[in-house]
Protein backbone atom coordinates (compact mmCIF):
# COMPACT_ATOMS: atom_id res chain seq x y z
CA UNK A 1 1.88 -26.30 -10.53
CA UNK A 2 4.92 -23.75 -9.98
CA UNK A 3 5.00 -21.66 -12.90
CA UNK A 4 8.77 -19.77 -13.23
CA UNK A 5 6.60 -16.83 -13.90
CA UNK A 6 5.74 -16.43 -10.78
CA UNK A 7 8.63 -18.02 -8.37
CA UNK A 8 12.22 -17.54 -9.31
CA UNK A 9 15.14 -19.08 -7.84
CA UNK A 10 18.63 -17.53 -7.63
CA UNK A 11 21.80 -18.51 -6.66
CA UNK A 12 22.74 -15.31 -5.22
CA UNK A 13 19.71 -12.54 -4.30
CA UNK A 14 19.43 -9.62 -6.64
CA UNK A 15 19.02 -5.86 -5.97
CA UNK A 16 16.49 -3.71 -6.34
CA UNK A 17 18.28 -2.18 -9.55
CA UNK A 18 17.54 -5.55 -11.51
CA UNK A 19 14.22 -4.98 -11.22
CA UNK A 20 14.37 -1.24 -12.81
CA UNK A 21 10.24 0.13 -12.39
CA UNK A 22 9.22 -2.16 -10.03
CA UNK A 23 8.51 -2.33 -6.50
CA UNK A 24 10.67 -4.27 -4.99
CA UNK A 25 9.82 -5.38 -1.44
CA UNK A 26 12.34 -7.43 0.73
CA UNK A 27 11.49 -10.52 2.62
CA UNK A 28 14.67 -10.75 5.63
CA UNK A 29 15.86 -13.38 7.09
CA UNK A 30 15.07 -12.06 10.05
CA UNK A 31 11.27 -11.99 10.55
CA UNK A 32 9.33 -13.62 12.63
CA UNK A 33 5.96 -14.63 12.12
CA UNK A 34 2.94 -13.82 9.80
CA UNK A 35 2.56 -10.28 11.51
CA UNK A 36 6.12 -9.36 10.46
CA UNK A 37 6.09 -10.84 7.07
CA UNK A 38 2.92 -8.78 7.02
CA UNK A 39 4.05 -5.59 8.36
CA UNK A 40 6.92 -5.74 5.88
CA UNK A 41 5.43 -6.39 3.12
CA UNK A 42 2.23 -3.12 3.91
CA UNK A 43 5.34 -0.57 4.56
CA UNK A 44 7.70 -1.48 1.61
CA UNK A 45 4.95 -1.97 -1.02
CA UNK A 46 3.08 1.40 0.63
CA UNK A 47 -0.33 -0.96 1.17
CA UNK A 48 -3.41 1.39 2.50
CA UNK A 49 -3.82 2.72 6.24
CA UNK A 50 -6.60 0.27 6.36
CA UNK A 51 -4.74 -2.64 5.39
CA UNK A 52 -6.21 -5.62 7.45
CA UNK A 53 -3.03 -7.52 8.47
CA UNK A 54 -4.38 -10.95 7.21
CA UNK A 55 -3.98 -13.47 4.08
CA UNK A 56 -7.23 -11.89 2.21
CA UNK A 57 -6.05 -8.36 2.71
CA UNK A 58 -2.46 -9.17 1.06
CA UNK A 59 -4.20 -11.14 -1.23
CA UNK A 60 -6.21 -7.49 -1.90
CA UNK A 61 -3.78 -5.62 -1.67
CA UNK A 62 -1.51 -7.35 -4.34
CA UNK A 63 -4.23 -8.43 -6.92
CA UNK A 64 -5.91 -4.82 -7.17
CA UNK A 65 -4.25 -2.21 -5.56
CA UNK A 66 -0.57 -2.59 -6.82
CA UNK A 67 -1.88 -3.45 -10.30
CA UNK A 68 -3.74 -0.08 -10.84
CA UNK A 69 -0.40 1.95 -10.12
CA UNK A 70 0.99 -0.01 -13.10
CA UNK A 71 4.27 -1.35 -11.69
CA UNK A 72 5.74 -4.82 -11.50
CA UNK A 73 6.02 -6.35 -8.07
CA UNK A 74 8.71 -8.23 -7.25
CA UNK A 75 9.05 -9.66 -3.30
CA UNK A 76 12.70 -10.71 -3.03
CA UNK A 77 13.31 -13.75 -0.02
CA UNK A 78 16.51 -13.56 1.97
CA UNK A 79 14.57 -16.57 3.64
CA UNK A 80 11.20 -17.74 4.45
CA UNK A 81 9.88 -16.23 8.19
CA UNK A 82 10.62 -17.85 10.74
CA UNK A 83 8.54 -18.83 13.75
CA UNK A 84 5.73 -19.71 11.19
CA UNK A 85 4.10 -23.02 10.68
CA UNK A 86 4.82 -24.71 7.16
CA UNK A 87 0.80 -24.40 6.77
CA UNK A 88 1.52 -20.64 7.81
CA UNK A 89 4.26 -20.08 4.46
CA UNK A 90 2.13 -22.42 2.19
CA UNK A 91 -0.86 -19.92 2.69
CA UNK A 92 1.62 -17.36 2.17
CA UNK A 93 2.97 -18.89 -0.59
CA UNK A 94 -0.40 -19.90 -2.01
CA UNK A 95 -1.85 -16.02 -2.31
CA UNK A 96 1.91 -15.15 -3.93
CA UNK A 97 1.25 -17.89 -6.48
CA UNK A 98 -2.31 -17.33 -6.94
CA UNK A 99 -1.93 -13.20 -7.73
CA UNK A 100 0.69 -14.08 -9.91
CA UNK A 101 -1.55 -16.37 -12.12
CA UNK A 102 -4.13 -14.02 -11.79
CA UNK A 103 -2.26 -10.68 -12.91
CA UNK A 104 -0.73 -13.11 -15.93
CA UNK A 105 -4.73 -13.56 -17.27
CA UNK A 106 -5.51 -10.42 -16.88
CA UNK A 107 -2.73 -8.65 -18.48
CA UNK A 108 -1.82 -7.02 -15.44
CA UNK A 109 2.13 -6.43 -14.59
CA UNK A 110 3.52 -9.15 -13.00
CA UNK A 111 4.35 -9.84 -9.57
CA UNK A 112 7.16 -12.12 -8.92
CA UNK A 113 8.99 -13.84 -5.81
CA UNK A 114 12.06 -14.11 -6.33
CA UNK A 115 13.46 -16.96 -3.55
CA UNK A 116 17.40 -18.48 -2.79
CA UNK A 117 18.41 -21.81 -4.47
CA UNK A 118 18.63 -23.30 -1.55
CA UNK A 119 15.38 -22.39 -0.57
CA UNK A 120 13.66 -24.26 -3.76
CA UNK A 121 13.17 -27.96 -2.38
CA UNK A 122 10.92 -26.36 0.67
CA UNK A 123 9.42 -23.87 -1.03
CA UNK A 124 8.58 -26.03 -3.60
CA UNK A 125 7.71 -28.54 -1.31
CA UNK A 126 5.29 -26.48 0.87
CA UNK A 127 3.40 -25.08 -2.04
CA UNK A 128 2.66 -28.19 -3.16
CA UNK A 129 1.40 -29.82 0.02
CA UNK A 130 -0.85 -26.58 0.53
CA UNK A 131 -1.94 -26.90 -2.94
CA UNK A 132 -3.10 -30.54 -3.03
CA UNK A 133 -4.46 -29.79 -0.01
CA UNK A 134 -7.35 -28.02 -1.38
C-alpha cells in the first residue's frame, strides 16, 4: 500500500537544500491539532486566501494548485501533530498518500513526505488501519 514514492523515511531530517526546486514545507514537532498542521502547511506552501482549512481543501490545494506552478512538493515531519486522534493523522496521511499516487499518473511533479525512522512503525501503521478502513 505505501509506495516509497510517496513516504520516505530518514534517519536524520533533511534541509530544504536537498530538495533544490521544490517547496519544501515543514511539519514541527510542535503543532497541535488539525488546525495547526493546517495553518502550516496554507502559509509555507503559499495555499490561496480562500483556502478552506479542511481535509478536501488540502487535498485541493495539493492535487491542482501546487501542480500547475510546476514544482515538487516535499512536506518534511519533525513529528506527527500532536493533540490529534490517530483517525485525525490517518486522514491526513491518507490525502498525502492519495495526491502522491495521483500526481505519479498524471505526470505531475511529485509530492513527497518525507517522515523520521522512528516515526515509520506508526505511520505505517496508521495509514494502513485508515486504509483498510475504507
Amino acid at each position: 500500500m505505501t509506495d516509497s514514492l510517496c513516504f520516505e523515511f530518514t534517519d536524520t531530517l533533511p534541509s530544504p537544500a536537498a530538495y533544490p526546486g521544490a517547496q519544501v514545507a515543514r511539519v514541527t514537532g510542535r503543532l497541535w491539532g488539525k488546525d495547526e498542521l493546517l495553518t502550516a502547511l496554507a502559509e509555507q506552501l503559499a495555499f490561496p486566501s480562500y483556502f478552506g482549512m479542511n481535509w478536501d481543501a488540502l487535498e485541493e490545494c495539493l492535487s491542482i494548485l501546487l501542480p500547475n506552478q510546476g514544482r515538487r512538493v516535499v512536506i518534511v515531519h519533525e513529528a506527527l501533530p500532536k493533540g490529534m486522534a490517530d483517525s485525525e493523522i490517518g486522514m491526513y496521511l491518507r490525502v498525502l498518500y492519495d495526491v502522491c499516487q495521483s500526481r505519479l499518473r498524471s505526470g505531475d511533479p511529485q509530492l513527497t513526505a518525507v517522515f523520521l525512522s522512528t516515526d515509520r512503525s506508526r505511520v505505517l501503521g496508521i495509514h494502513r488501519e485508515g486504509s483498510s478502513s475504507e
